[in-house]
Protein backbone atom coordinates (compact mmCIF):
# COMPACT_ATOMS: atom_id res chain seq x y z
CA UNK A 1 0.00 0.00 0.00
CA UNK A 2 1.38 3.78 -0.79
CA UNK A 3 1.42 6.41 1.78
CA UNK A 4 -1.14 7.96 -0.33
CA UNK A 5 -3.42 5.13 0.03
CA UNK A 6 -2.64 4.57 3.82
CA UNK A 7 -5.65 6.25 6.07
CA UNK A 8 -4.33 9.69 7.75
CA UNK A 9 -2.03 9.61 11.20
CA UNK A 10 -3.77 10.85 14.20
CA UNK A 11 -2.91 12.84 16.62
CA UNK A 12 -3.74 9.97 19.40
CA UNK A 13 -1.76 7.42 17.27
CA UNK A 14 1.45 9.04 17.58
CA UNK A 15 1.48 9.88 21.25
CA UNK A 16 0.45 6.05 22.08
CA UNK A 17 3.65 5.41 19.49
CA UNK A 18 5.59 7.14 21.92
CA UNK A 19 4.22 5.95 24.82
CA UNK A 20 5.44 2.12 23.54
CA UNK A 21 8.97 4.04 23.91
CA UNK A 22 8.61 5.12 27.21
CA UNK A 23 7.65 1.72 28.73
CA UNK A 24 11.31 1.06 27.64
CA UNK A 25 12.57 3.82 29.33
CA UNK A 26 10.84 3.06 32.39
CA UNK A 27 11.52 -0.32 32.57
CA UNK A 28 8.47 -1.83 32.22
CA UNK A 29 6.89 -4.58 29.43
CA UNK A 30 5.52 -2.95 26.37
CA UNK A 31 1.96 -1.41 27.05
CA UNK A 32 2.87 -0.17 30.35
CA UNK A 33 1.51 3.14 30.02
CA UNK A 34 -1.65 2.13 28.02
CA UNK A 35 -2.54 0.03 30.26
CA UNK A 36 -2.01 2.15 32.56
CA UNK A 37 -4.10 4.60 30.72
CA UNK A 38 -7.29 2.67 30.38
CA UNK A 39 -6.89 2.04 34.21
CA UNK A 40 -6.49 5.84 34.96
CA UNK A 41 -9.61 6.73 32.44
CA UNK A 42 -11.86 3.66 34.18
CA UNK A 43 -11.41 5.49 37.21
CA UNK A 44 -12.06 8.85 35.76
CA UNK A 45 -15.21 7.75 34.44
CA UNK A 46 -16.73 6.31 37.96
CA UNK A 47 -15.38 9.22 39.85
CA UNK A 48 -18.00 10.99 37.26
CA UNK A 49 -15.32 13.03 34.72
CA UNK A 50 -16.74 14.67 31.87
CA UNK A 51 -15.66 13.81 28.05
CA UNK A 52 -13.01 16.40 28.19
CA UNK A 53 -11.31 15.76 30.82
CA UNK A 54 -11.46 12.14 30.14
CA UNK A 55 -9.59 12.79 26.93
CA UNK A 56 -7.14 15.22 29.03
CA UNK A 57 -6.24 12.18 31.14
CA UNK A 58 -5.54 9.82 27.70
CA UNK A 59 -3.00 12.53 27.53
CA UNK A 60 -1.81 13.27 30.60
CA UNK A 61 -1.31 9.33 30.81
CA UNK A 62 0.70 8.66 28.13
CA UNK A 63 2.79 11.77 28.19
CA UNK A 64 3.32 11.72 31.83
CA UNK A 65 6.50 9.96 31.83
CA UNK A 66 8.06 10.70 28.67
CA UNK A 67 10.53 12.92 30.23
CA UNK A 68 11.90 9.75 31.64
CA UNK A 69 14.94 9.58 29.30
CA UNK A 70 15.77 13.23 29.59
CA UNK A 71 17.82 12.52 32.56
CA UNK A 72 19.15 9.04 32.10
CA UNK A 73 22.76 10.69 31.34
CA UNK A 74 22.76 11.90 35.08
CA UNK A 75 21.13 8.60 36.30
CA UNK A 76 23.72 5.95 34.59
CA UNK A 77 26.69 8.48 36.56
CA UNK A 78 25.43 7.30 40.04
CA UNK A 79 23.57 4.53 39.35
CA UNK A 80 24.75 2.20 36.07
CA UNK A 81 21.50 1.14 34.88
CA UNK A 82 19.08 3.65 34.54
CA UNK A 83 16.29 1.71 33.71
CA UNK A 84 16.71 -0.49 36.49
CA UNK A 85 16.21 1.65 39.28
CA UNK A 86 13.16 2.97 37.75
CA UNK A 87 11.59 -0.46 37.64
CA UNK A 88 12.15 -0.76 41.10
CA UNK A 89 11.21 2.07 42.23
CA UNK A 90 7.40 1.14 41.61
CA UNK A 91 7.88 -1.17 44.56
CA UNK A 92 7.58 1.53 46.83
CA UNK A 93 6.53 5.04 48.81
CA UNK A 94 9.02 7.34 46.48
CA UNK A 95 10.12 9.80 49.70
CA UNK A 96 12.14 9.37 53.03
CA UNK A 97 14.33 6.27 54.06
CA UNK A 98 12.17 3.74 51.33
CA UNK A 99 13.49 6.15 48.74
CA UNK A 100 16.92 6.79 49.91
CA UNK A 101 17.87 3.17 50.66
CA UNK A 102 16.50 2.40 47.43
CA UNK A 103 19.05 4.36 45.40
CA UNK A 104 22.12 3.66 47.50
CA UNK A 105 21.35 0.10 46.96
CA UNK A 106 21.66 0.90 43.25
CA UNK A 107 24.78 3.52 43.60
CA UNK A 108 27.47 2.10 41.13
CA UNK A 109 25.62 -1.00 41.20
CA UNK A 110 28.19 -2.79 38.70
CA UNK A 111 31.11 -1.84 40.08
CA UNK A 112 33.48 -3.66 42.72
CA UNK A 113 33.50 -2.73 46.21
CA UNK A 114 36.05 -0.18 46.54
CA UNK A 115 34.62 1.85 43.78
CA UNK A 116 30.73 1.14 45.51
CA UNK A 117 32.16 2.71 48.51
CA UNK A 118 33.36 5.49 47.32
CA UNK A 119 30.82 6.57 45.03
CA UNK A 120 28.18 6.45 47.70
CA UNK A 121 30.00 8.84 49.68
CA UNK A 122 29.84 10.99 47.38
CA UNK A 123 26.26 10.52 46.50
CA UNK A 124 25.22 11.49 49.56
CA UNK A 125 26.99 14.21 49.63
CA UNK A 126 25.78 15.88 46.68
CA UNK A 127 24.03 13.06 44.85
CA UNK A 128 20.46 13.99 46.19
CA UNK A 129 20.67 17.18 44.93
CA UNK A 130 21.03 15.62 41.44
CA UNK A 131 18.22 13.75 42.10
CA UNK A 132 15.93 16.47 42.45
CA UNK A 133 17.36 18.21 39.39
CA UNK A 134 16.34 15.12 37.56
CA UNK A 135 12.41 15.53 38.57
CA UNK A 136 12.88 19.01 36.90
CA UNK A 137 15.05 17.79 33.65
CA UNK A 138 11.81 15.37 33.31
CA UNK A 139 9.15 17.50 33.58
CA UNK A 140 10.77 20.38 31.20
CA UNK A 141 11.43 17.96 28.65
CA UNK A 142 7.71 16.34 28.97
CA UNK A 143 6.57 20.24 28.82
CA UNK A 144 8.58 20.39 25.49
CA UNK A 145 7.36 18.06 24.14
CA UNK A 146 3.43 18.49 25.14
CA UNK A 147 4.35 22.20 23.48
CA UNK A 148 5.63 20.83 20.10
CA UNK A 149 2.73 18.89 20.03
CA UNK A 150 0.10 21.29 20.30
CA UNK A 151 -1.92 19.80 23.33
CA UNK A 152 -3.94 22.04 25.52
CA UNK A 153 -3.64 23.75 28.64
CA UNK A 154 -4.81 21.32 30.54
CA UNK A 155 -2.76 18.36 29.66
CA UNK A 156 0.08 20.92 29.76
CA UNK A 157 -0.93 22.06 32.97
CA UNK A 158 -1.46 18.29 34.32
CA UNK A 159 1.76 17.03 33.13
CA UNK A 160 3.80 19.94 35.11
CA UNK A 161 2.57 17.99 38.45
CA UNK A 162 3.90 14.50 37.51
CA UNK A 163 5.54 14.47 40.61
CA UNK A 164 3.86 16.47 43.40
CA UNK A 165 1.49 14.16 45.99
CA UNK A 166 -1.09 14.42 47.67
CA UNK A 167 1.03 15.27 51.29
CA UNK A 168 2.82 18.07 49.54
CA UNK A 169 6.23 15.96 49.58
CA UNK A 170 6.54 15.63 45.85
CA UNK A 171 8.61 17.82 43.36
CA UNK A 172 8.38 20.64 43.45
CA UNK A 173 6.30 20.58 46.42
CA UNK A 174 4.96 23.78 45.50
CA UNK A 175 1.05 21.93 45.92
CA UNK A 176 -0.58 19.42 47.69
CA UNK A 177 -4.09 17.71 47.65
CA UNK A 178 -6.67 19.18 45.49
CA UNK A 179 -4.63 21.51 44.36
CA UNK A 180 -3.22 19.23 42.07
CA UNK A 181 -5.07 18.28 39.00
CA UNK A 182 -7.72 15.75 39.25
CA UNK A 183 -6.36 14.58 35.92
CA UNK A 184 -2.63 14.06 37.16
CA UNK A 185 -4.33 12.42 40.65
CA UNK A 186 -6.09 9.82 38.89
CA UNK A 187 -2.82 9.10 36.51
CA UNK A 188 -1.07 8.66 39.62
CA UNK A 189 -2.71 5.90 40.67
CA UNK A 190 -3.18 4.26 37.36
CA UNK A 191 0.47 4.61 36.82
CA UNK A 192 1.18 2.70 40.11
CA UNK A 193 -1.81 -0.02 40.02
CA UNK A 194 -0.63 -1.75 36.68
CA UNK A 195 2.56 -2.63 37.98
CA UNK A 196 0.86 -4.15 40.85
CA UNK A 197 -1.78 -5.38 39.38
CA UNK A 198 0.26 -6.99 36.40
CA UNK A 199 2.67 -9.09 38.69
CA UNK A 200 -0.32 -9.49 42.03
CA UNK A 201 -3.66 -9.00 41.09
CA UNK A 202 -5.91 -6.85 42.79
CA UNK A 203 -5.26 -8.21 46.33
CA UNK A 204 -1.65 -6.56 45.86
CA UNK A 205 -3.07 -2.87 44.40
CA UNK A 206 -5.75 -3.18 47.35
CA UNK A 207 -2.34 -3.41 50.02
CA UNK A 208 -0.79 -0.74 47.63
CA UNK A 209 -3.41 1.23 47.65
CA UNK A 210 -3.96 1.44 51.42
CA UNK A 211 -0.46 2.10 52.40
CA UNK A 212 -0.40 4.64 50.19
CA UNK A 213 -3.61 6.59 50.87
CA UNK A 214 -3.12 9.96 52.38
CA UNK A 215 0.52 10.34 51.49
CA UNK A 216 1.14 9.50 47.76
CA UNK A 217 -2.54 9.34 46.47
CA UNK A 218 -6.13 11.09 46.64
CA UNK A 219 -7.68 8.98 49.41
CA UNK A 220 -10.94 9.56 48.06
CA UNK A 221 -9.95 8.25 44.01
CA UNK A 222 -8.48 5.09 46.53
CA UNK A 223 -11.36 4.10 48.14
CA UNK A 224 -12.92 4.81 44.51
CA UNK A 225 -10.67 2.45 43.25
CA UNK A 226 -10.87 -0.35 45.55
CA UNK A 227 -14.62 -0.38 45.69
CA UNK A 228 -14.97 -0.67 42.16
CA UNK A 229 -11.73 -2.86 41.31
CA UNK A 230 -13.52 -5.75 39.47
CA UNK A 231 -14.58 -2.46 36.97
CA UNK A 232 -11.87 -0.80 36.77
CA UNK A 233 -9.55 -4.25 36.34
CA UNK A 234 -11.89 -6.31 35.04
CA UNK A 235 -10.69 -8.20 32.05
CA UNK A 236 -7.93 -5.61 31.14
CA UNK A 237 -5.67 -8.57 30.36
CA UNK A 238 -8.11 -9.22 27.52
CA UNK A 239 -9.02 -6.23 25.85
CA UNK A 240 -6.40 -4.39 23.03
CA UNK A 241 -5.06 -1.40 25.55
CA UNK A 242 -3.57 0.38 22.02
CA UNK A 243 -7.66 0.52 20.30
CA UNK A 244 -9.26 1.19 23.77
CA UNK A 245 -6.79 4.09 24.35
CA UNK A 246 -6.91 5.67 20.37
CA UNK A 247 -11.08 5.43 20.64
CA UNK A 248 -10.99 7.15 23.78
CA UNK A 249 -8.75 9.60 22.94
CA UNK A 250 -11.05 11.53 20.03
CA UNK A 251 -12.58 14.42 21.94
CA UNK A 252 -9.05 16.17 21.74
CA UNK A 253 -7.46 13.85 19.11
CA UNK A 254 -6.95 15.42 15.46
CA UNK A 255 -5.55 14.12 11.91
CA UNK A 256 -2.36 14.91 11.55
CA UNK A 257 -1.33 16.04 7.98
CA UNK A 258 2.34 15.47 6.45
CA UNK A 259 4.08 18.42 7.72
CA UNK A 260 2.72 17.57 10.99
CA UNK A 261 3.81 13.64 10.60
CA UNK A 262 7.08 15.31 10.22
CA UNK A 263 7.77 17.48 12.92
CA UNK A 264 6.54 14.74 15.19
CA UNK A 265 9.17 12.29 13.59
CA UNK A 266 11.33 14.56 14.33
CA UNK A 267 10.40 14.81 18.08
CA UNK A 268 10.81 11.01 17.81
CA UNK A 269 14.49 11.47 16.64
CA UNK A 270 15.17 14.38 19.67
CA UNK A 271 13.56 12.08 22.10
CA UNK A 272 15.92 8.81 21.40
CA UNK A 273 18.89 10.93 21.09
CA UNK A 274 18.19 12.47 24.59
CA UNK A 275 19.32 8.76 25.52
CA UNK A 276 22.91 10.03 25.77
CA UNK A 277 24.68 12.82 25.41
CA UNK A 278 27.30 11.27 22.86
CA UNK A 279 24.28 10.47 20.10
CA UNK A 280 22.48 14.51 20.81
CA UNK A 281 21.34 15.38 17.31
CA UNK A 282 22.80 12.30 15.28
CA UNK A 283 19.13 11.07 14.07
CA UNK A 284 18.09 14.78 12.88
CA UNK A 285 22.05 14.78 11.10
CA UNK A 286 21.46 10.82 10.26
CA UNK A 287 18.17 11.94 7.90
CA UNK A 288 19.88 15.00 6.36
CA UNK A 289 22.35 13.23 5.04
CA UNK A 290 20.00 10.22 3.78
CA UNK A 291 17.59 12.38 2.56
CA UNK A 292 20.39 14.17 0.12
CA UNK A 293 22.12 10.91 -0.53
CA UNK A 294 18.48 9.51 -1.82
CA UNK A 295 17.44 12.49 -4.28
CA UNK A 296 21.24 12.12 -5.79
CA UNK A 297 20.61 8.53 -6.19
CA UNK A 298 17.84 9.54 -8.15
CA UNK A 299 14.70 8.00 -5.62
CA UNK A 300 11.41 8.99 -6.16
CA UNK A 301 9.94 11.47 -3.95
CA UNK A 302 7.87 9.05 -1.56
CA UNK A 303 10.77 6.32 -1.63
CA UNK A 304 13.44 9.29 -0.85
CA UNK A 305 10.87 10.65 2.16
CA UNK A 306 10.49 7.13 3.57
CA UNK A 307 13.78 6.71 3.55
CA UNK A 308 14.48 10.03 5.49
CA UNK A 309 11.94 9.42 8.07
CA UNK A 310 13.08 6.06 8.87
CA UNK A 311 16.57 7.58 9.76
CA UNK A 312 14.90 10.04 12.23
CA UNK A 313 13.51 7.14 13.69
CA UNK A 314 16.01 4.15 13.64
CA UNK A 315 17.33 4.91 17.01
CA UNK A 316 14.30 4.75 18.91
CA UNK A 317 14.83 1.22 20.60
CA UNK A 318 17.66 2.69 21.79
CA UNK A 319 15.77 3.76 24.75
CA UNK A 320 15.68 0.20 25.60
CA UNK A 321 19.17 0.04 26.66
CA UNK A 322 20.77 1.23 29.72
CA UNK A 323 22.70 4.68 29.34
CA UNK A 324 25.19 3.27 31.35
CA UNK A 325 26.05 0.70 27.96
CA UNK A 326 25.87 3.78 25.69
CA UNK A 327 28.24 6.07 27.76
CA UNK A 328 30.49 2.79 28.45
CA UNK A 329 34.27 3.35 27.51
CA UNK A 330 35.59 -0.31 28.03
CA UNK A 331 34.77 -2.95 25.10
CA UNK A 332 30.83 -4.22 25.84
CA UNK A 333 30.56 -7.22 26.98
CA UNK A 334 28.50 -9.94 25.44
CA UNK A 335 25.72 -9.73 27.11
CA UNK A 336 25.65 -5.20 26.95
CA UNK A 337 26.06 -6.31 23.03
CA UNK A 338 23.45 -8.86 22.60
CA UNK A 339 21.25 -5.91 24.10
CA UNK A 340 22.72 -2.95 21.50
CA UNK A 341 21.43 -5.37 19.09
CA UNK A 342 17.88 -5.60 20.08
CA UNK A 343 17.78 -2.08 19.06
CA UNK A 344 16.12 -2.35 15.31
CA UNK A 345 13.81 -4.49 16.88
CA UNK A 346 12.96 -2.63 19.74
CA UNK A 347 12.45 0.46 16.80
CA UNK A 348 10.36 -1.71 14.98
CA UNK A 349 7.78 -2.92 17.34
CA UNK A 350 7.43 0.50 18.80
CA UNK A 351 5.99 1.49 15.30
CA UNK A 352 4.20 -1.24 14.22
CA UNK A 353 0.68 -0.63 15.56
CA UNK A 354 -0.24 2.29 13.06
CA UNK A 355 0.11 1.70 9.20
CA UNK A 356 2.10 4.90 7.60
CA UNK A 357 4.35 4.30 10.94
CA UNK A 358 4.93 0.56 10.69
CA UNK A 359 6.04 1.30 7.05
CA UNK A 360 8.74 3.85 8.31
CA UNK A 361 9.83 1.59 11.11
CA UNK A 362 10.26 -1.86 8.56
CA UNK A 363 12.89 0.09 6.70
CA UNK A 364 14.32 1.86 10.02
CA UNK A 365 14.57 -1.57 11.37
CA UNK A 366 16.97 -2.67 9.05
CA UNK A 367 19.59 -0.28 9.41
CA UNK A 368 22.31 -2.17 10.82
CA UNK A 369 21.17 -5.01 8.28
CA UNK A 370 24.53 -6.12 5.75
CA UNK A 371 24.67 -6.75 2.27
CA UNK A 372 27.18 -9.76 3.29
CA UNK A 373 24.34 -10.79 5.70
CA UNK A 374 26.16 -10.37 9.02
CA UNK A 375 24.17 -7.18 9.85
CA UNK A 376 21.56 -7.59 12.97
CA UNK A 377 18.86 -8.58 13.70
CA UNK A 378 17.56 -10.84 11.34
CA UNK A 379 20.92 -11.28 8.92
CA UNK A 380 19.47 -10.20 5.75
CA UNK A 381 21.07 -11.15 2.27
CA UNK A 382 21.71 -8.48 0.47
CA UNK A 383 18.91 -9.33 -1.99
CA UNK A 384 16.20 -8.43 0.72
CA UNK A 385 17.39 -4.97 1.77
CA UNK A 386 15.61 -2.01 -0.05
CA UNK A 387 17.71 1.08 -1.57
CA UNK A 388 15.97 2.86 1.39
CA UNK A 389 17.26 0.64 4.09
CA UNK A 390 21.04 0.75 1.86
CA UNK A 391 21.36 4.28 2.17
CA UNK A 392 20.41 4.36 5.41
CA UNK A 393 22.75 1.88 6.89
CA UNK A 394 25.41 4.07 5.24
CA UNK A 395 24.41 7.26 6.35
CA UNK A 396 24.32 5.82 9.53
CA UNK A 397 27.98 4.67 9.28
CA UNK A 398 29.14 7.79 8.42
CA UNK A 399 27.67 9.70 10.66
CA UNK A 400 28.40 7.45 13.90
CA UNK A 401 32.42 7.75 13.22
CA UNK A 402 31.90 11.74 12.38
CA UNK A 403 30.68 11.85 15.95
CA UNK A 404 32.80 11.24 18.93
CA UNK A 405 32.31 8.20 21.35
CA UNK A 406 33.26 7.40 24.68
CA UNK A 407 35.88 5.03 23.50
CA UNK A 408 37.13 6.94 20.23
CA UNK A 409 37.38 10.34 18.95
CA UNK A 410 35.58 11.47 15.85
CA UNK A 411 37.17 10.57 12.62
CA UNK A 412 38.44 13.17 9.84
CA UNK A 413 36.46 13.39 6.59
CA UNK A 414 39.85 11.24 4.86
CA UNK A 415 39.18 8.58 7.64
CA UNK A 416 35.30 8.27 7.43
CA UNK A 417 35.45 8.11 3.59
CA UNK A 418 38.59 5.07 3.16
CA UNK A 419 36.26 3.11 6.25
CA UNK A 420 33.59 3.33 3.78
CA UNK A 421 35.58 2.01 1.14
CA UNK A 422 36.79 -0.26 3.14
CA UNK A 423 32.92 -1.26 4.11
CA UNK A 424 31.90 -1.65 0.98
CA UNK A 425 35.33 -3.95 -0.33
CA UNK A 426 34.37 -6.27 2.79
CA UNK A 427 30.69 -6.52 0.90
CA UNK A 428 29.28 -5.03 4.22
CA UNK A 429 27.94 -1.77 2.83
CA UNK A 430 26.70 -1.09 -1.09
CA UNK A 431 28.80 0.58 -3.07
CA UNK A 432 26.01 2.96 -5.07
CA UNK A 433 24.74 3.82 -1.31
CA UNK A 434 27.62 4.64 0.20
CA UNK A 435 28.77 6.91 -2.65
CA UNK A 436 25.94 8.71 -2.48
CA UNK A 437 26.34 9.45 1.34
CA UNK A 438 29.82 10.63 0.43
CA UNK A 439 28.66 12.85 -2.40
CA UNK A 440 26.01 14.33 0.09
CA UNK A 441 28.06 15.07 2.93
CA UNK A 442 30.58 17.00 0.33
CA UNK A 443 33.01 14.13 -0.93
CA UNK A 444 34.38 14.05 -4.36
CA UNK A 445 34.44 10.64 -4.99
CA UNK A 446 35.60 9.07 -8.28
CA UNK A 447 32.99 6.93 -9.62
CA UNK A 448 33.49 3.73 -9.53
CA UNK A 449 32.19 0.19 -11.32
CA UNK A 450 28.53 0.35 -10.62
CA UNK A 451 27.50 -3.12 -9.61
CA UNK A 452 24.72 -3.98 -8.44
CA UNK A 453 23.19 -5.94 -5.01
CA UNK A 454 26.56 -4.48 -3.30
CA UNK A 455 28.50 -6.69 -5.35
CA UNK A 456 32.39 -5.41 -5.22
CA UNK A 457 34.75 -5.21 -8.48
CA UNK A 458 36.65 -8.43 -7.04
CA UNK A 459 33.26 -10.27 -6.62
CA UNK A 460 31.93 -9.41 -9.73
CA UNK A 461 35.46 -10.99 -11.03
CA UNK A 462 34.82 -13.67 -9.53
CA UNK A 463 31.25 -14.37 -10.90
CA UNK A 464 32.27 -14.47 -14.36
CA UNK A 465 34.26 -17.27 -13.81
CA UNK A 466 31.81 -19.19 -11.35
CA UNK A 467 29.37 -18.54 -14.32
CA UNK A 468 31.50 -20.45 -16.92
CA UNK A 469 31.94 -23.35 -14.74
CA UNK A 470 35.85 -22.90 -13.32
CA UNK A 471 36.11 -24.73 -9.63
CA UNK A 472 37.20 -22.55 -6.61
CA UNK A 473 40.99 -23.73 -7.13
CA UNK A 474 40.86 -22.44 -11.40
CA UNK A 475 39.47 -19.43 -10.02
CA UNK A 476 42.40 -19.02 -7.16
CA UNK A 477 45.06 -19.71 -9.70
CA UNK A 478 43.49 -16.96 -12.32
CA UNK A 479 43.17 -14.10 -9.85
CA UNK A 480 46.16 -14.94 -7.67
CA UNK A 481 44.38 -15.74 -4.47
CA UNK A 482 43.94 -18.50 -2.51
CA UNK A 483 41.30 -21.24 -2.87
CA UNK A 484 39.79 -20.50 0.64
CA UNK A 485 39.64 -16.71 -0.41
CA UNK A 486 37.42 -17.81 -3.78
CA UNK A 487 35.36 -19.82 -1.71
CA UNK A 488 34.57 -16.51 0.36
CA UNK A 489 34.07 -14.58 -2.26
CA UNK A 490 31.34 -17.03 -4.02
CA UNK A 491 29.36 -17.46 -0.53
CA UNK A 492 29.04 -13.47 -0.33
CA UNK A 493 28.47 -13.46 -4.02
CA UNK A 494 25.16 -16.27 -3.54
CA UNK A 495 24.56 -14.08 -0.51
CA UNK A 496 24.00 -10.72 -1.63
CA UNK A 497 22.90 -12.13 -5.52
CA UNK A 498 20.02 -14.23 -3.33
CA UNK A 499 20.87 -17.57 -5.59
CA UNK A 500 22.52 -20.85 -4.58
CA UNK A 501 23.37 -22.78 -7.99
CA UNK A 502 26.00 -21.87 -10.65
CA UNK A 503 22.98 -21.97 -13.20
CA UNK A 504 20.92 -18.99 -11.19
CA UNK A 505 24.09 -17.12 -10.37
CA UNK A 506 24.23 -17.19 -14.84
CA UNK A 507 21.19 -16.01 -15.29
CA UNK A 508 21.47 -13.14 -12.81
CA UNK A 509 24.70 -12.35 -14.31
CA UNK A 510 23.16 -12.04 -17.39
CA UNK A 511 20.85 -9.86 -16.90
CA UNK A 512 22.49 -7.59 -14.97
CA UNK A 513 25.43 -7.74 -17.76
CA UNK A 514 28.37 -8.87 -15.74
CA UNK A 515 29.08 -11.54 -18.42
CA UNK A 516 31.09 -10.55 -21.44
CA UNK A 517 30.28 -13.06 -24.20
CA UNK A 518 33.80 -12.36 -26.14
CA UNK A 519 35.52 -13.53 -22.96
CA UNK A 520 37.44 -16.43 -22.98
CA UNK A 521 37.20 -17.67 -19.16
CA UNK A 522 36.02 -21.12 -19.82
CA UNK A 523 38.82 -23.81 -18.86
CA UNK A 524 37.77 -27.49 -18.96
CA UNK A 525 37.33 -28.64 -14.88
């Protein structure tokens, strides 16, 4: 189906999107926050809100923790894994002793003793001051966001008091009580309850609830809630939280047109990079450059746009992995690796409930695929990676080793072009791609052998002579290599050519006119 033919984005569609991204962040299984969302709006409705301020607290819900990632830079410092400790934290009264003992437990948590020791000293000598400067990082960044996407002053206003309570000892602490939105009370509380609910049933939010009433939550919306708990809980591990959520969002939901869809990509691409501070701006710079490298490849319009959008989007699963791994300087281990790569996949799912999104994200989701098929996650041949997903993986190259990292400085313009070259010799990266990325980013590259499916000059060599029937050992002796080398060379050649015999690798060279018929290759075997 074309983007033309796909129905319109809403409004609703993208901020549940985004939500899916902040369950990451947080911690917490995918549908987190919309579940917590129809729990927050079942309560709503029996504590008798009207259709506006139902659709405020859709809203309020899903945007109420977006900030999350804003401040995971400042978390991984004291604390390793970021997401961690906020997974934990929902076990718990967030103020006094509970709280405190919480995060020392989790100061420099993968680190030996000596280093444990002394960075808790210092965390509680200035560490808790951090802390609180994270509850304001979040709730700017949520603001921000709300802002860029045009919701009203309500929802703004709601999502400025993600953090006060009921007994005044939240952040700011400027309110307490009623004074704090009815909206923002009842998220509170929905927030909390899946968790509990998820991994206890409702015996364990009933014991949540009642420790908690009078200090973190609206002791009225508690007794609310554990009257009417069959309601409110009823089924929810049955019904689709993403359709309940997008139907109930339409009092203040709206169709989003394509420059809309664009800037809110584009808050997609701010929001992952706000991961770490080493990756701040590289999806916005990522799209640029595939974008330009796309129009001089000569795309069409819609494939060059899809292909720009997935870049502002390909790091989004990011989110899913602990800043602590992103800011890491030693070598990752195994384990921190197997996690980086969950990353496309993590993008991918985040997108996939809403059509003109799930599109975007297929394409986004292979940008760390590999012509040679040793690219993540699935290992894709050559053969089954679009032109869009092509130029993307090299764009993305590129513009990682412009940028600095914690283990490596950035590279000069002479370095990032020969690893390139060097990318697409291995049969990593395609050739036509990655000169186009050059090109864009101001390169004057000599043009060389256009070949196609990534093939290299050396491989395409070596196919004329598979073709005409010469065994790996004739085709050593004739290029001066060794017979192990040929044999490489013809399993990246079936690879990215998506053919296994010597009679489909013929026909493929034939049409793609990598056989000269005046050639005289043909030996007997």
């Amino acid at each position: 189906m074309t983007p033309a033919a796909m129905p319109q984005v809403r409004l609703a569609e993208l901020v549940a999107s985004l939500s899916l991204a902040t369950d990451l962040g947080l911690g917490q299984p995918q549908e987190h926050v919309l579940r917590q969302t129809v729990i927050a709006t079942r309560l709503g409705t029996l504590a008798g809100l009207n259709e506006d301020d139902l659709a405020a607290t859709f809203y309020a819900s899903l945007l109420a923790w977006v900030g999350c990632i804003s401040d995971s830079h400042e978390m991984a410092h004291w604390f390793d894994d970021d997401r961690q400790l906020r997974a934990d934290s929902y076990h718990l009264d967030k103020v006094g002793l509970p709280m405190m003992r919480l995060m020392l437990s989790h100061v420099a948590s993968g680190a030996g003793p000596v280093r444990r020791v002394t960075m808790i000293g210092r965390f509680l000598t200035r560490g808790m001051r951090d802390a609180m400067n994270i509850y304001l990082t979040h709730c700017q960044t949520t603001g921000d966001i709300a802002e860029r996407l045009g919701l009203d002053d309500q929802v703004r206003r709601s999502l400025t008091q993600a953090f006060e309570r009921w007994d005044g000892k939240g952040y700011p602490g400027d309110i307490s009580g009623d004074q704090i939105e009815r909206v923002m009370r009842i998220v509170h509380i929905g927030d909390d309850t899946e968790v509990f609910f998820r991994t206890g049933g409702t015996a364990a939010v009933a014991d949540m609830l009642r420790s908690r009433r009078g200090t973190e939550f609206d002791p009225e919306l508690v007794d609310l809630c554990i009257k009417h708990a069959e309601e409110i809980f009823g089924e929810l591990d049955a019904v689709d939280a993403w359709d309940v959520v997008i139907d109930g969002c339409a009092p203040l939901d709206r169709r989003v047109d394509e420059a809309g869809l664009q800037e809110v990509l584009e808050i997609f691409a701010d929001y992952a990079d706000l991961k770490s501070p080493w990756y701040l701006g590289h999806s916005r710079a990522v799209a640029a450059l595939t974008g330009a490298a796309a129009r001089l490849l000569g795309l069409g319009p819609a494939d060059a746009l899809l292909a720009e959008r997935a870049a502002l989007v390909h790091r989004l699963g990011a989110i899913g992995v602990s800043t602590g791994i992103w800011n890491k300087v030693e070598p990752l281990s195994a384990i921190e690796w197997e996690r980086v790569r969950t990353v496309p996949y993590l993008t991918e799912r985040i997108l996939c409930r809403q059509p003109r999104l799930a599109a975007i994200g297929a394409v986004a989701a292979m940008s760390h695929e590999r012509m040679d098929s040793s690219g993540y996650p699935r290992g894709l041949p050559g053969s089954a990676i679009p032109v869009t997903a092509r130029l993307l993986a090299a764009a993305d190259t590129y513009q990682s080793l412009s940028e600095a990292r914690p283990d490596r400085p950035a590279l000069t313009a002479a370095e990032r072009e020969a690893a390139l070259a060097g990318e697409v010799d291995a049969g990593r990266l395609d050739a036509e791609a990655c000169r186009a990325v050059l090109v864009a980013a101001g390169h004057v590259v000599r043009r060389r052998q256009s070949l196609v499916n990534g093939l290299t000059a050396r491989e395409a060599e070596v196919l004329a002579l598979v073709v005409r029937g010469l065994s790996n050992k004739q085709i050593a002796a004739r290029l001066a290599i060794t017979p192990r080398t040929a044999a490489t060379h013809i399993e990246h050649i079936f690879t990215k050519t998506g053919v296994s015999t010597r009679g489909a690798a013929a026909m493929f060279a034939l049409r793609h006119g990598l056989v000269d018929a005046t050639a005289t290759d043909q030996e007997s075997s």
